[in-house]
Each structure stands twice: as structure tokens, then as C-alpha cells.
C-alpha atoms as a PDB file:
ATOM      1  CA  UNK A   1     126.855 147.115  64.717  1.00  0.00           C
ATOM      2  CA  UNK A   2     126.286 144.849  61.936  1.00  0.00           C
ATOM      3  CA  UNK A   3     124.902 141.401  62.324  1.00  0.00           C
ATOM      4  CA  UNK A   4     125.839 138.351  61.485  1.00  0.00           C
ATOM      5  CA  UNK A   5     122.498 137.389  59.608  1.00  0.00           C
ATOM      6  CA  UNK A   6     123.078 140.579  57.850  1.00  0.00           C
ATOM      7  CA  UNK A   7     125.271 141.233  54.914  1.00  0.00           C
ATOM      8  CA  UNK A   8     125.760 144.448  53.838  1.00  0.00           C
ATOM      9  CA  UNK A   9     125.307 145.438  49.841  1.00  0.00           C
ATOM     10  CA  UNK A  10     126.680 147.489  47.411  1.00  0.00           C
ATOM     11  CA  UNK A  11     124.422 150.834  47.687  1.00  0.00           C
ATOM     12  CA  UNK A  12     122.102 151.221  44.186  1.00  0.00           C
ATOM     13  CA  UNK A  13     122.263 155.000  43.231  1.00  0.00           C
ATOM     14  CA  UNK A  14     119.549 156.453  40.706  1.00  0.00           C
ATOM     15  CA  UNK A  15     120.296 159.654  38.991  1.00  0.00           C
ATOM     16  CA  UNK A  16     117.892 162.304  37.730  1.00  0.00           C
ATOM     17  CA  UNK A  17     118.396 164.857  35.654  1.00  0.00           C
ATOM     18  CA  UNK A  18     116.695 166.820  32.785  1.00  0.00           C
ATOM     19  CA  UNK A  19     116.112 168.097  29.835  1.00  0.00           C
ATOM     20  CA  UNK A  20     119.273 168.497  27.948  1.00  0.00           C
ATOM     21  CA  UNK A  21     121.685 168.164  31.159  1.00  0.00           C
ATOM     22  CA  UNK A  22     125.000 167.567  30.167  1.00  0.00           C
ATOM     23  CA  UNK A  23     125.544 164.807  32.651  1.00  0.00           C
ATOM     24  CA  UNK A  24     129.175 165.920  33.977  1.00  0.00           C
ATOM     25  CA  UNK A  25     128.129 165.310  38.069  1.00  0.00           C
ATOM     26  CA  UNK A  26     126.873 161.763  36.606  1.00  0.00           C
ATOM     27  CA  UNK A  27     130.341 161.116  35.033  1.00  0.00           C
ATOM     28  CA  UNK A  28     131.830 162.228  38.044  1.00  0.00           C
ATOM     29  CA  UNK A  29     129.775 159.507  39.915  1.00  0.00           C
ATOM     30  CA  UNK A  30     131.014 156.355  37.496  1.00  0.00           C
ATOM     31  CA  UNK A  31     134.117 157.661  37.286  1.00  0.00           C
ATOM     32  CA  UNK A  32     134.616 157.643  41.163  1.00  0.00           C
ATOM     33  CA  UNK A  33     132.912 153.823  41.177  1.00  0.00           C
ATOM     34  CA  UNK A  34     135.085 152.360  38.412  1.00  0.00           C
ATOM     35  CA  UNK A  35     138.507 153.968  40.652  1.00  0.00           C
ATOM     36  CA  UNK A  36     136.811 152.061  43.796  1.00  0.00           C
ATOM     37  CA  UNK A  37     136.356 155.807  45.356  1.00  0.00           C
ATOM     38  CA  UNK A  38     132.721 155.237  46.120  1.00  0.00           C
ATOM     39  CA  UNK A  39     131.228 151.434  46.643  1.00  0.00           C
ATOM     40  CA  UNK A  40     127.975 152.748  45.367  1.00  0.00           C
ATOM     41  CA  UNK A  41     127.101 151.637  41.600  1.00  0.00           C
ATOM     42  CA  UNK A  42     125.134 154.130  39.546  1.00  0.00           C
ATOM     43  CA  UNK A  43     122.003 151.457  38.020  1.00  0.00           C
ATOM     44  CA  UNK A  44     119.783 154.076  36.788  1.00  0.00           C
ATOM     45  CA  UNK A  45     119.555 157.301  34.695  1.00  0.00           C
ATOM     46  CA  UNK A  46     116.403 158.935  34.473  1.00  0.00           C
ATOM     47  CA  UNK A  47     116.154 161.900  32.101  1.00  0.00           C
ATOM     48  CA  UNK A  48     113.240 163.826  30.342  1.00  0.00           C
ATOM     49  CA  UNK A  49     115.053 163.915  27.160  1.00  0.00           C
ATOM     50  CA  UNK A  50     116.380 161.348  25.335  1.00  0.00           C
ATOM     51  CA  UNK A  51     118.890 163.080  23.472  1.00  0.00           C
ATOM     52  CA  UNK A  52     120.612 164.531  26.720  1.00  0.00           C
ATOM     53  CA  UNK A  53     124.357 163.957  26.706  1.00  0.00           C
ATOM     54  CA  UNK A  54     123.616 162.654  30.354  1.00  0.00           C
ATOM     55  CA  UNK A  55     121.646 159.969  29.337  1.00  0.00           C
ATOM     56  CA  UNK A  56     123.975 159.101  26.474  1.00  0.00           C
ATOM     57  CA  UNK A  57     127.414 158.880  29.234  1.00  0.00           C
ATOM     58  CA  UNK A  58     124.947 156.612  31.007  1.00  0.00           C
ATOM     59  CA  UNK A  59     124.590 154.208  27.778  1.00  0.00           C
ATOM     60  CA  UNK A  60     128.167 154.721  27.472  1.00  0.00           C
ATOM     61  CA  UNK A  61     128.904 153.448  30.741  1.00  0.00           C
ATOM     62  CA  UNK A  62     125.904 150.542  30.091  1.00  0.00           C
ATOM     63  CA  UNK A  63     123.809 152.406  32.463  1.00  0.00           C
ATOM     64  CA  UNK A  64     120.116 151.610  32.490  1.00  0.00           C
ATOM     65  CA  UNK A  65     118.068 154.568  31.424  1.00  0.00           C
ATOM     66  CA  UNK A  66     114.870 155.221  31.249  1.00  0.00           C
ATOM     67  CA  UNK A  67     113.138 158.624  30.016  1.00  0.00           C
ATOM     68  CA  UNK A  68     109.830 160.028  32.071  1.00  0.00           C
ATOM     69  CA  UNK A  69     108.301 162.908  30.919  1.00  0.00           C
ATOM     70  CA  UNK A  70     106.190 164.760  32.897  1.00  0.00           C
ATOM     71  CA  UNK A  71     105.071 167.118  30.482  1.00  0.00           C
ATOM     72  CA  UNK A  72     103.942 164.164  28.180  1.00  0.00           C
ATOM     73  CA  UNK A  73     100.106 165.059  26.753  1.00  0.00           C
ATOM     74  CA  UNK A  74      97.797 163.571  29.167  1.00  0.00           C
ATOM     75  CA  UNK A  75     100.290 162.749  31.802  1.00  0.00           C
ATOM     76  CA  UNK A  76      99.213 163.582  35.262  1.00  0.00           C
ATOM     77  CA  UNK A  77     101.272 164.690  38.261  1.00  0.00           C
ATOM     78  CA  UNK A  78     100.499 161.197  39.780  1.00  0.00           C
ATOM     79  CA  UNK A  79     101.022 159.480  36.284  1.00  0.00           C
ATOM     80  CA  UNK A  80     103.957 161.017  36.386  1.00  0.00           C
ATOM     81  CA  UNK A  81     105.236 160.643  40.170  1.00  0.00           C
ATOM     82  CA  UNK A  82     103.969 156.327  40.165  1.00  0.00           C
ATOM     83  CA  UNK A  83     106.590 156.011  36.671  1.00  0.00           C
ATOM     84  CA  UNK A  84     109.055 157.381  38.280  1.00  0.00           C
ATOM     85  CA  UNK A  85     108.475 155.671  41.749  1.00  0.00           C
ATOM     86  CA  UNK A  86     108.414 152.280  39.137  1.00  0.00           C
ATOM     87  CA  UNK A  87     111.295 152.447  38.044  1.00  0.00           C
ATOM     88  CA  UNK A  88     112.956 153.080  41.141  1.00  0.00           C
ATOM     89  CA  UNK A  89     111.876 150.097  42.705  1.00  0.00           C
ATOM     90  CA  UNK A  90     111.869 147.759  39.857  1.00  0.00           C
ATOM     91  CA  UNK A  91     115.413 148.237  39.963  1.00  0.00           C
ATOM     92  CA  UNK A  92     116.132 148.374  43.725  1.00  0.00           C
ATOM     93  CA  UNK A  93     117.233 151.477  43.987  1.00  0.00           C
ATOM     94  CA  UNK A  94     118.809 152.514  47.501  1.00  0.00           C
ATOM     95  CA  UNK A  95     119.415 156.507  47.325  1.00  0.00           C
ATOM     96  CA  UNK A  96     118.394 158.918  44.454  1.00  0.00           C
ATOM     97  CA  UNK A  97     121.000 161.942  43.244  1.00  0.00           C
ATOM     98  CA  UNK A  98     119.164 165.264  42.051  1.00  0.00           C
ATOM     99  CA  UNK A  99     121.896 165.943  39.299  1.00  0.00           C
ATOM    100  CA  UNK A 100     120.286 168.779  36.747  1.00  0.00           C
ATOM    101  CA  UNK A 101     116.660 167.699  37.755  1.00  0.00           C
ATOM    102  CA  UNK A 102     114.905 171.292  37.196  1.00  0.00           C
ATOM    103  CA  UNK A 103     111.670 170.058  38.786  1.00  0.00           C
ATOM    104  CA  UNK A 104     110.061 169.686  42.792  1.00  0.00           C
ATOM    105  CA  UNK A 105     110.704 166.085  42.929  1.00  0.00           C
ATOM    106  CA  UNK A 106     106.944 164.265  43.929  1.00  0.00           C
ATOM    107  CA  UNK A 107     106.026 164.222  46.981  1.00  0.00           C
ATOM    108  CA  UNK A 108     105.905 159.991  46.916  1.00  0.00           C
ATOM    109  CA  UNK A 109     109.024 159.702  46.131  1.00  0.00           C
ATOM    110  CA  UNK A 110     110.413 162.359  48.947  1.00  0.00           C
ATOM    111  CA  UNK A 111     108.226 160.234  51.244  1.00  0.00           C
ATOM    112  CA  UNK A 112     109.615 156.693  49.824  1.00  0.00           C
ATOM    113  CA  UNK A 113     113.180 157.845  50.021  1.00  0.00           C
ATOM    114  CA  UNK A 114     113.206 160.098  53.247  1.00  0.00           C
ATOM    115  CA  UNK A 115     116.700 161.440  53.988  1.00  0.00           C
ATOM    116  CA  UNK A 116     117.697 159.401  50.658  1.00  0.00           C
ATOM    117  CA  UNK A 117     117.624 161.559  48.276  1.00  0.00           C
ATOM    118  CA  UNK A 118     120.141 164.124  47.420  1.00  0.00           C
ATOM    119  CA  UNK A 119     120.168 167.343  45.659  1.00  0.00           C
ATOM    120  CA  UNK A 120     123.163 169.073  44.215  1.00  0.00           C
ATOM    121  CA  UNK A 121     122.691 173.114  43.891  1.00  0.00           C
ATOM    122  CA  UNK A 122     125.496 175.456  42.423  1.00  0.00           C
ATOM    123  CA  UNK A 123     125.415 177.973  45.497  1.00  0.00           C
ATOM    124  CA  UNK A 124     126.109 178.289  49.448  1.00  0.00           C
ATOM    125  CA  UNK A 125     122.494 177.186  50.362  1.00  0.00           C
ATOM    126  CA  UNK A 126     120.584 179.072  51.854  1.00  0.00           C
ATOM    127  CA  UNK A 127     121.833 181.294  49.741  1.00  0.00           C
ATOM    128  CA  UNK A 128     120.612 181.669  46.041  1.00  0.00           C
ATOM    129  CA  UNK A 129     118.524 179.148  45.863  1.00  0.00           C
ATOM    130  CA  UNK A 130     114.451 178.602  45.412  1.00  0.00           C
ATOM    131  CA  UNK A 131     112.346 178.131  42.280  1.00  0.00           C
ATOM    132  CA  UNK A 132     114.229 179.253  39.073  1.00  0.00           C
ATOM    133  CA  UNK A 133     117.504 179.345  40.558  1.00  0.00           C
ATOM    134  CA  UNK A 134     119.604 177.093  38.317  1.00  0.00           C
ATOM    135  CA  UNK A 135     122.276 176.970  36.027  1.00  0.00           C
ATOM    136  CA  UNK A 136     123.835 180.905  35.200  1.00  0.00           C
ATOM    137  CA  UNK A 137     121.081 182.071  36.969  1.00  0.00           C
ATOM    138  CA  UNK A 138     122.233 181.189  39.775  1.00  0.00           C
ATOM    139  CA  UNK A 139     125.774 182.254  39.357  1.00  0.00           C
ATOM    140  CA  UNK A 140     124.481 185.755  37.774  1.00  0.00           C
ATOM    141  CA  UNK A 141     122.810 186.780  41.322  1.00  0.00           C
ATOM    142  CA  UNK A 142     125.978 185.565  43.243  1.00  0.00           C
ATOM    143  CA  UNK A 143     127.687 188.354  41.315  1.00  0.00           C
ATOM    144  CA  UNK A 144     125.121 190.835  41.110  1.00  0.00           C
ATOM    145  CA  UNK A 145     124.890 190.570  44.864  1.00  0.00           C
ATOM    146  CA  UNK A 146     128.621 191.447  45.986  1.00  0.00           C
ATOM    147  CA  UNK A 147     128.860 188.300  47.670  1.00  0.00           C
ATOM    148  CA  UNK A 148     132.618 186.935  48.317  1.00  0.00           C
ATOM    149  CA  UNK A 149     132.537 183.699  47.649  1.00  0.00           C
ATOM    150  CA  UNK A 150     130.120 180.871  46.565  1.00  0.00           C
ATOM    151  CA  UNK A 151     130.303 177.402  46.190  1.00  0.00           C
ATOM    152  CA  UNK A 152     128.870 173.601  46.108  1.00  0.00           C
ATOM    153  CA  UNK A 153     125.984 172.137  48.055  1.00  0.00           C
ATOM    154  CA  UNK A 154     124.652 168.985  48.819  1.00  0.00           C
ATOM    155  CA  UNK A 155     121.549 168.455  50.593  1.00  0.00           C
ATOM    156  CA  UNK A 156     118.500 166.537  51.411  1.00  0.00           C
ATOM    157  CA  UNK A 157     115.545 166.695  49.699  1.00  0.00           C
ATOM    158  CA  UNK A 158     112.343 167.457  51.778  1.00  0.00           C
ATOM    159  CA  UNK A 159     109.103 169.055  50.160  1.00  0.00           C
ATOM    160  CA  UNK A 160     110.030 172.577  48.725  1.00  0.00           C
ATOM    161  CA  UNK A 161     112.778 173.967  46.209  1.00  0.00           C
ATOM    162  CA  UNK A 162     116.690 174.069  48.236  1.00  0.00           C
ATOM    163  CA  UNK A 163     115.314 173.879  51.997  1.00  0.00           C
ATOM    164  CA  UNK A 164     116.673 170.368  52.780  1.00  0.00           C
ATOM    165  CA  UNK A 165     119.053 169.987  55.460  1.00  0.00           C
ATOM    166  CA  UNK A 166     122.953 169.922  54.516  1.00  0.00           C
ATOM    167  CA  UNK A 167     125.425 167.374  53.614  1.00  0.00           C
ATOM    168  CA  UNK A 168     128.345 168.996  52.084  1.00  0.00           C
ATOM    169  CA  UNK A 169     129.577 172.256  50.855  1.00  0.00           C
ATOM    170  CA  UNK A 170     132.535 173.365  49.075  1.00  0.00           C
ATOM    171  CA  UNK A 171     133.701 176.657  48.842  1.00  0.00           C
ATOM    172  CA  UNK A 172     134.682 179.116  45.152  1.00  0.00           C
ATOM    173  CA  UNK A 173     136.285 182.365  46.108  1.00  0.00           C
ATOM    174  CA  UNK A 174     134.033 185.298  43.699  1.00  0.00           C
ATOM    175  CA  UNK A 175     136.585 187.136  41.679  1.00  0.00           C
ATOM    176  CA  UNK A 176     136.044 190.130  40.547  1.00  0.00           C
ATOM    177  CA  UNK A 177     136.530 189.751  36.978  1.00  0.00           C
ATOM    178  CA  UNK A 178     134.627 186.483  37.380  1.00  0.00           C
ATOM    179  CA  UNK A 179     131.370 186.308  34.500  1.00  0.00           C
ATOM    180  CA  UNK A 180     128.567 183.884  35.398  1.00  0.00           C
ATOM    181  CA  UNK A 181     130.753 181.412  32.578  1.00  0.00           C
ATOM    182  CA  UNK A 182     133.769 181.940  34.123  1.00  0.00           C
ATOM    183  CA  UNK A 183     132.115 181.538  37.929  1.00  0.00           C
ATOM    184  CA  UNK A 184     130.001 178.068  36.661  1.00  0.00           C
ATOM    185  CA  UNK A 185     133.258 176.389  35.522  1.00  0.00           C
ATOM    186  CA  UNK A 186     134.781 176.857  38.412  1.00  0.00           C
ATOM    187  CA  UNK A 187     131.934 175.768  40.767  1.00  0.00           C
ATOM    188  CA  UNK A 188     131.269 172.735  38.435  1.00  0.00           C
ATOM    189  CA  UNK A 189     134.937 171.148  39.583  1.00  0.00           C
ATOM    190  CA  UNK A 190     133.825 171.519  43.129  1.00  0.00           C
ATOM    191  CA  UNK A 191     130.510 170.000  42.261  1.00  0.00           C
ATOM    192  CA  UNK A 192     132.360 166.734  41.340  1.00  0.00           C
ATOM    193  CA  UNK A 193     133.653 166.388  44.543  1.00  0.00           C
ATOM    194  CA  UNK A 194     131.337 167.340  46.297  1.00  0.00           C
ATOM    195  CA  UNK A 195     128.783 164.992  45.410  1.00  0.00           C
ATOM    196  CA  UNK A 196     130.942 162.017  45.683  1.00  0.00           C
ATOM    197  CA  UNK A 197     131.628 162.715  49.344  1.00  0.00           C
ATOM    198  CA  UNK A 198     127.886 163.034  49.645  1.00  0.00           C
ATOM    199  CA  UNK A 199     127.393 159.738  48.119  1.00  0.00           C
ATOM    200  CA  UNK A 200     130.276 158.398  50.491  1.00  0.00           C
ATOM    201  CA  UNK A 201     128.410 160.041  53.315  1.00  0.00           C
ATOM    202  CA  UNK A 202     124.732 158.507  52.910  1.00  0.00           C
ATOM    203  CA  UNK A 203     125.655 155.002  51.297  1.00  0.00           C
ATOM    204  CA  UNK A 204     129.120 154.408  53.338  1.00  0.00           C
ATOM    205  CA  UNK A 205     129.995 156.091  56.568  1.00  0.00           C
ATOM    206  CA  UNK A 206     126.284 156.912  57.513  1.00  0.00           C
ATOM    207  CA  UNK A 207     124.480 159.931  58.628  1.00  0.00           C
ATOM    208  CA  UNK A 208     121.999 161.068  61.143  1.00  0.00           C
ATOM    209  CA  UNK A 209     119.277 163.414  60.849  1.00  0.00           C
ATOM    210  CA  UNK A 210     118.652 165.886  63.793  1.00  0.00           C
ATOM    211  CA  UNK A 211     116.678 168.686  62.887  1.00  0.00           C
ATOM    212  CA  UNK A 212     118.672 171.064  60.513  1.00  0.00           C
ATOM    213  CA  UNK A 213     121.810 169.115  61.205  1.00  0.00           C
ATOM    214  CA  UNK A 214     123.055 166.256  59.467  1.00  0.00           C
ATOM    215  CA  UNK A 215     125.989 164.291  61.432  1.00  0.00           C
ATOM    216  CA  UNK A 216     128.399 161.303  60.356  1.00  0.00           C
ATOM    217  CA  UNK A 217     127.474 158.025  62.475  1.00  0.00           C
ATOM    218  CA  UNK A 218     129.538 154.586  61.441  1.00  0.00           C
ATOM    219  CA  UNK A 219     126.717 152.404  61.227  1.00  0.00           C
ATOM    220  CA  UNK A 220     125.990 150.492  57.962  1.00  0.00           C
ATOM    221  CA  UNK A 221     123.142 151.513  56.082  1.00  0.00           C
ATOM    222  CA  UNK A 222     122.129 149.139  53.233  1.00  0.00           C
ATOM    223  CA  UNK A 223     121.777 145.199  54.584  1.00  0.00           C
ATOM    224  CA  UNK A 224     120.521 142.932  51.864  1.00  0.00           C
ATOM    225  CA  UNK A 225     117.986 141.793  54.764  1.00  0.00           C
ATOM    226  CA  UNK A 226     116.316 145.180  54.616  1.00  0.00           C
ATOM    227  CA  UNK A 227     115.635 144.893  50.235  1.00  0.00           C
ATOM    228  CA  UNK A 228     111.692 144.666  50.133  1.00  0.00           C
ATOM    229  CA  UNK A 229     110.912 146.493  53.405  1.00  0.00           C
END
């Protein structure tokens, strides 16, 4: 229940992606804020590569971004890991959206954002994921292994590649014609969705965290008395 000293705020999303990601989950994220879907606001892109098309839909959309490299010369892990947990909380950020990020986020920012951070793979996790399973790669085993169908997940982020417990998954029938193109285009529309109902899930409706299992609960979870705690 929400108290009256309290007043709930808009939830701050950060997005990270990388390298050259083409930033289509993102746009799926401001387009769902601008048609009042989602009452989160996207106020930070951070990318490895300035010239990603991500980071330019987030200029587009006047977006800050901000580009952290970690393989910059001379840049530790740490270096790299207190930058990003920076910018973060310079600009208030409330729940952090793995969208194209190719990397094991840091372990200080898993820490800092326990159960707010979210992940979005291209498979039916468990299922084809783990280190190096990304992009066509991903949708090349699903083939190769005779599986049925395949689909959309969104998870948690704990401390290893695709282990996290599970939000949301949608669900791509495997054709049999299907190539890993033809298979990632479809996926991607379900990845849209996905991800906003995620977003609606964490910043809006609420969730609880019990074990493996992640359940809806109705309790607000953003208060502007809580900024700074």
C-alpha cells in the first residue's frame, strides 16, 4: 500500500547496448512511452560505439547518451564497471534494459541494481543461450537442433551469461523452410513486445523474486522518498 508521505515517480529506464546494435528493442521502448503504453521514460543510452544506429534513435528521440568503452587502452574492468555505475546514478536511473549488450554486465552494477536489471535474449531460455550465443548464432543452433519452436525472453540479470530468473517469454513457431534471417525477423517482432511487458512488469505492476520464480505483486515500486537510498 502506498503512503501518503510517498509519491510515486515515473520509473527512469537506462538502456545498454553495443557495438553497432541497431537499436530496434530501444525504439520499441520510446515508442511504447510516447503512446502512454509504458509510464517508464527511457533517460539514458549507453553504447560502446558512437556511430551505432541505437545511439543515434536515442539522439533522435533527445535521449541522453553516453558511450563507455571497455576495451578503451588502459581501461580496467573496474575503470570500466565505476563509468558505467556513474552514469547510472548521476542520472537516477531506476531499472537498466540489456538491449544488444554483448558483454557480462559488472558485477557492481548486478549488485547495485539487484532484480533491476533486465536482459533480452532471442531464444526460449534455458535454451540456447550462454557465452557467444547472440544474434544468428543463436537462431542458427535453434535450427540446427530440430527444435519446434523458439521465441523471446526476458529475464533478470544475476552473475553469469542467460541464468537469471524469468520475466516473460513469447513464443515463434520454427518453420521448416525458416533460415537464421528469416527466423531473427520473426523473433525480433516478438522481442518488441516482449520487453515492454517486462518493463510494465518491474516498473508498474511489480514483481517478486522467489527463487527461480518471478511473480506479479501490485505494490508500487519507485517512491520519490526512496531516490538516494
Amino acid at each position: 500500500m502506498q503512503h501518503s508521505s510517498e509519491v510515486a515517480h515515473s520509473p527512469r529506464l537506462a538502456v545498454l547496448v553495443s557495438g553497432h546494435a541497431r537499436g530496434s528493442n530501444l525504439q520499441a521502448l520510446i515508442d511504447a512511452e510516447r503512446s502512454q503504453i509504458i509510464q517508464s521514460s527511457v533517460v539514458l543510452v549507453i553504447g560502446t560505439n558512437a556511430d551505432s544506429a541505437a545511439l543515434q534513435r536515442a539522439r533522435d528521440a533527445g535521449i541522453d547518451t553516453v558511450v563507455i568503452s571497455p576495451n578503451k587502452p588502459g581501461r580496467t574492468e573496474e575503470q570500466y564497471s565505476a563509468a558505467l555505475l556513474k552514469a547510472l546514478t548521476n542520472r537516477e536511473v531506476d531499472v537498466v534494459c540489456l538491449l544488444g549488450y554483448m558483454r557480462r554486465l559488472p558485477l557492481a552494477i548486478v549488485a547495485q541494481y539487484k532484480h533491476k536489471v533486465l536482459n533480452l535474449h532471442p531464444s526460449l531460455l534455458p535454451l540456447f543461450g550462454g557465452k557467444g550465443m547472440f544474434g544468428l548464432n543463436v537462431h542458427s543452433a535453434v535450427i540446427e537442433s530440430g527444435v519446434k519452436v523458439t521465441g523471446a525472453t526476458v529475464h533478470l540479470v544475476d552473475e553469469d551469461y542467460d541464468t537469471g530468473p524469468i520475466v516473460v517469454q513469447r513464443v515463434v513457431d520454427v518453420l521448416d523452410d525458416d533460415t537464421p534471417e528469416i527466423l531473427a525477423r520473426r523473433v525480433l517482432d516478438c522481442e518488441h513486445t516482449a520487453i515492454i511487458e517486462a518493463v510494465r512488469l518491474v516498473c508498474e505492476t511489480g514483481i517478486v523474486v522467489l527463487g527461480r520464480r518471478v511473480t506479479k505483486t501490485n505494490e508500487i515500486l519507485f517512491r520519490s522518498s526512496s531516490r538516494g537510498q
